[in-house]
N, C-alpha and C. Protein backbone atom coordinates (compact mmCIF):
# COMPACT_ATOMS: atom_id res chain seq x y z
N UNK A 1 0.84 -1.18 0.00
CA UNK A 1 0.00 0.00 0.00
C UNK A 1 0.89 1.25 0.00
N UNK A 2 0.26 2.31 -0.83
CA UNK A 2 1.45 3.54 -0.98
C UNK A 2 0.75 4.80 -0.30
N UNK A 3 1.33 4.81 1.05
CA UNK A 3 1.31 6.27 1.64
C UNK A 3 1.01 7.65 0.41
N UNK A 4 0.21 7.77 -0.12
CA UNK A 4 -0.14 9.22 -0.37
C UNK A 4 -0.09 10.30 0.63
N UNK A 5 0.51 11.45 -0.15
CA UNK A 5 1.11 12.77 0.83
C UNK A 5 -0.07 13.35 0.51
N UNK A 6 -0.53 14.46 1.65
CA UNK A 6 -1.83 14.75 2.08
C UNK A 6 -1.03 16.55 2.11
N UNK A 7 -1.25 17.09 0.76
CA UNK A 7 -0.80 18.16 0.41
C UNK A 7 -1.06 19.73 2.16
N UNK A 8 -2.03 19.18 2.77
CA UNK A 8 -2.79 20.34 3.70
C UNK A 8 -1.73 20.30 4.88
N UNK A 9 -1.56 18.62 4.99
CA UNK A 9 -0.38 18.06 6.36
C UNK A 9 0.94 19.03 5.73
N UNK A 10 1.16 18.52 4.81
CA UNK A 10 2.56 19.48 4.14
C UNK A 10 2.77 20.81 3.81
N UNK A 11 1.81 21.54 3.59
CA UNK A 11 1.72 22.63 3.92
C UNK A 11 1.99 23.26 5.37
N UNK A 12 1.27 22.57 6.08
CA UNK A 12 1.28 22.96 7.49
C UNK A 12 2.54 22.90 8.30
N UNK A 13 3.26 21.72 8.12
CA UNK A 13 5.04 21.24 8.14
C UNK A 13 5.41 21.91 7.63
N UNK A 14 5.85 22.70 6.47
CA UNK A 14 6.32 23.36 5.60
C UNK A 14 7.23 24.82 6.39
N UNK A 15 8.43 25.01 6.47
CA UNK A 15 8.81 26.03 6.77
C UNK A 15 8.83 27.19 6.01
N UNK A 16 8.18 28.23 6.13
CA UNK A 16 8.03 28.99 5.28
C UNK A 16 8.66 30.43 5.84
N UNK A 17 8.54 31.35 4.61
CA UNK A 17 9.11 32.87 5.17
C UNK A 17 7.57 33.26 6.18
N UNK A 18 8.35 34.61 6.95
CA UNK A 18 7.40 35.65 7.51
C UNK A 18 5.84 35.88 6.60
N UNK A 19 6.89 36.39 4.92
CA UNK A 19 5.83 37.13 4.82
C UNK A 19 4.59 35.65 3.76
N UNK A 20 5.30 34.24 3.80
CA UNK A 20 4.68 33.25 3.11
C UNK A 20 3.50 32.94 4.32
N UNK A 21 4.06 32.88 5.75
CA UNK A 21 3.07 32.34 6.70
C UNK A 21 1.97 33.27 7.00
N UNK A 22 2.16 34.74 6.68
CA UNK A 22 1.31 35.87 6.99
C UNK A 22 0.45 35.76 5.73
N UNK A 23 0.61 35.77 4.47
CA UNK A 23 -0.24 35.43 3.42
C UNK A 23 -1.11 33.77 3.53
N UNK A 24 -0.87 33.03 3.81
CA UNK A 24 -1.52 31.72 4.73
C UNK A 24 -2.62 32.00 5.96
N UNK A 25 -1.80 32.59 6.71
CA UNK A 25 -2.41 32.54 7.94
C UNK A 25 -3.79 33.50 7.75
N UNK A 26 -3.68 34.11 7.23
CA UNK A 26 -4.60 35.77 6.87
C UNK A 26 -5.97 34.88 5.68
N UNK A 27 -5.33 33.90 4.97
CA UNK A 27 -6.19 33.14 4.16
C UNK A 27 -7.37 32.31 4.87
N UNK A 28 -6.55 31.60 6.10
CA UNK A 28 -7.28 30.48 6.82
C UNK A 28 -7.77 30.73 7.88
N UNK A 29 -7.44 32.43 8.31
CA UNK A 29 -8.05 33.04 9.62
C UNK A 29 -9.88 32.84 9.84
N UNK A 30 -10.34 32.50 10.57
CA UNK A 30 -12.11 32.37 10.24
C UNK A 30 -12.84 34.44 10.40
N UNK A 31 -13.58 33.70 9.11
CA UNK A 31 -14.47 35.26 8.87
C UNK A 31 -14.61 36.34 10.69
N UNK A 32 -13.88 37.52 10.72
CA UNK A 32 -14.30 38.03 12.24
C UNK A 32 -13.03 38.01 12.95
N UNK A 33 -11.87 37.26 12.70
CA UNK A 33 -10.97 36.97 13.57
C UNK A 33 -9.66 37.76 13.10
N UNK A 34 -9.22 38.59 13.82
CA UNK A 34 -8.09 39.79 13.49
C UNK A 34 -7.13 39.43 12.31
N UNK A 35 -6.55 40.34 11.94
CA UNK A 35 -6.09 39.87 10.31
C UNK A 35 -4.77 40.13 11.29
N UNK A 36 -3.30 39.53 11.07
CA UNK A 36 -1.94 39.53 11.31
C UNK A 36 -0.97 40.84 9.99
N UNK A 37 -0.11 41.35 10.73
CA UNK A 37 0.41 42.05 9.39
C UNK A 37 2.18 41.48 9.80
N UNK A 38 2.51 42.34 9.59
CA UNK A 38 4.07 42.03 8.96
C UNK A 38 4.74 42.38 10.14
N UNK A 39 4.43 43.55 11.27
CA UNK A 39 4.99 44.51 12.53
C UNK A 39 3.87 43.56 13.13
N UNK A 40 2.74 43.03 13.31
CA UNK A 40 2.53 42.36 14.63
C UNK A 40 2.85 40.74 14.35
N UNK A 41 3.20 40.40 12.98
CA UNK A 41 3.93 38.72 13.43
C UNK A 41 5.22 39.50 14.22
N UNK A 42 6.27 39.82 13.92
CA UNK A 42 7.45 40.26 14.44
C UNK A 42 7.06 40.58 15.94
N UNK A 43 6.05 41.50 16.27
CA UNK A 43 6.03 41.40 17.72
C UNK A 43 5.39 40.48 18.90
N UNK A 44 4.57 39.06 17.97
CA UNK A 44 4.69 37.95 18.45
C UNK A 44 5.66 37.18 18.57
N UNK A 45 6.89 37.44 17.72
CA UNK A 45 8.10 37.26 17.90
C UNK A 45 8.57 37.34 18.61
N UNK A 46 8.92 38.79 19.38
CA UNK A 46 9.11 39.11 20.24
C UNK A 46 8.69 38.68 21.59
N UNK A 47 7.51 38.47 21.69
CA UNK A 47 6.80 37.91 22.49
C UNK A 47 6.66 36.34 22.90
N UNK A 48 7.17 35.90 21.99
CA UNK A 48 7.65 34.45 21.64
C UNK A 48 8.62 33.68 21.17
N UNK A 49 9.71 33.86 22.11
CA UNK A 49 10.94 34.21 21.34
C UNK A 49 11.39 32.71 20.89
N UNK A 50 10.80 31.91 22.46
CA UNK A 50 11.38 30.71 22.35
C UNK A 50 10.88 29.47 21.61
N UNK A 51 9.63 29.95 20.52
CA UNK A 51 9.18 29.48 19.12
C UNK A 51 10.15 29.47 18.39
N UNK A 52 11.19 30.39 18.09
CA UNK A 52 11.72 30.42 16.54
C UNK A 52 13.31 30.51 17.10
N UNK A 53 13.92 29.38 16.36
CA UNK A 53 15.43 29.11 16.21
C UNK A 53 15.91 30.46 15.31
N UNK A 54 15.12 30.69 14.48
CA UNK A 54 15.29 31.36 13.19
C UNK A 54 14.41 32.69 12.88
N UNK A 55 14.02 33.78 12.69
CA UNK A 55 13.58 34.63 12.61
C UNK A 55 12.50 34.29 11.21
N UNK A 56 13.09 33.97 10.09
CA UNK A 56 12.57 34.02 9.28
C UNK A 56 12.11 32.53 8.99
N UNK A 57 11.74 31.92 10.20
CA UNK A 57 11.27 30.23 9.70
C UNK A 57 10.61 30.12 10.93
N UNK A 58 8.55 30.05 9.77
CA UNK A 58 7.61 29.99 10.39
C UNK A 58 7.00 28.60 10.01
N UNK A 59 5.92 27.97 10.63
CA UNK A 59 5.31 27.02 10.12
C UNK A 59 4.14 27.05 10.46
N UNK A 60 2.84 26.92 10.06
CA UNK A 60 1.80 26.58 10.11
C UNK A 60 1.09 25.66 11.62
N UNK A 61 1.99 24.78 11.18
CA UNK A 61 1.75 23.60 12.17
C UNK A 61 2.00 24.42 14.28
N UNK A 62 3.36 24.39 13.54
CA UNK A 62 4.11 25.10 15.44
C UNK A 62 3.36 26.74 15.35
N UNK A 63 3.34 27.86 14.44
CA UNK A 63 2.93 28.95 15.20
C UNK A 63 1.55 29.26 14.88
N UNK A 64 0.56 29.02 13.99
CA UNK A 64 -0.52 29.43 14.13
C UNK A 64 -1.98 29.07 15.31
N UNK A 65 -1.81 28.50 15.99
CA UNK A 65 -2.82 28.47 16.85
C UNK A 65 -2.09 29.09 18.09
N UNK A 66 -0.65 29.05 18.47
CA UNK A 66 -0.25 30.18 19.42
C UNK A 66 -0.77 31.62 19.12
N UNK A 67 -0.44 32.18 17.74
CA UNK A 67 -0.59 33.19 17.46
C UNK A 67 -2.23 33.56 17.31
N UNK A 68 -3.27 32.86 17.26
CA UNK A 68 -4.62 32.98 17.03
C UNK A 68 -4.75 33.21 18.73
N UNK A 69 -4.04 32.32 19.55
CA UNK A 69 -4.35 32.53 21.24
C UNK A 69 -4.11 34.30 21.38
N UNK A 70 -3.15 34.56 20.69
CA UNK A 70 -2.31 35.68 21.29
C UNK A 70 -2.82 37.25 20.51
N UNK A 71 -3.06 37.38 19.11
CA UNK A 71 -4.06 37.98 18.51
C UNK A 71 -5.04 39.02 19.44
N UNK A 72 -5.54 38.31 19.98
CA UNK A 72 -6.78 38.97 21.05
C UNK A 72 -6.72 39.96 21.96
N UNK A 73 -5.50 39.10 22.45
CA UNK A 73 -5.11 40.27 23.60
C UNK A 73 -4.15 41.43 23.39
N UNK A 74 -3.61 40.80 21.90
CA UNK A 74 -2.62 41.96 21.32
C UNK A 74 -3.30 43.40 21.21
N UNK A 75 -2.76 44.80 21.47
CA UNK A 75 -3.03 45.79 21.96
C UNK A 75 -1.95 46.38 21.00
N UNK A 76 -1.93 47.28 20.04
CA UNK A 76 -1.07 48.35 18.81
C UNK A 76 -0.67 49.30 20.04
């Protein structure tokens, strides 16, 4: 039997740039729920430091439901 790759799982694994996971994340956000820009991923960054080895390597899988927690209470 041949394991077929499940394109949504791989996406989600997928390390991507800042501005690849912010164009994603902003896609799959549900209708109502704060849109992310470019200065508040970076200051979830900040805020989360000990997520990212790498500045510019995000993933689907590891930061978007932290960042949907964190969204809310974020304050500009």
């Amino acid at each position: 039997m041949v394991k077929r790759k499940d394109p949504v799982l791989e996406q989600n694994k997928a390390i991507v740039t800042l501005a690849n996971f912010l164009a994603a994340y902003n896609k799959s956000a549900p209708e109502g729920f704060p849109r992310a820009t470019a200065a508040i991923l970076r200051k979830f960054q900040v805020a989360h430091a000990s997520l990212f080895k790498n500045p510019d390597q995000w993933s689907i899988e590891k930061h978007r439901k932290k960042l949907m927690d964190w969204l809310p209470s974020y304050h500009a």
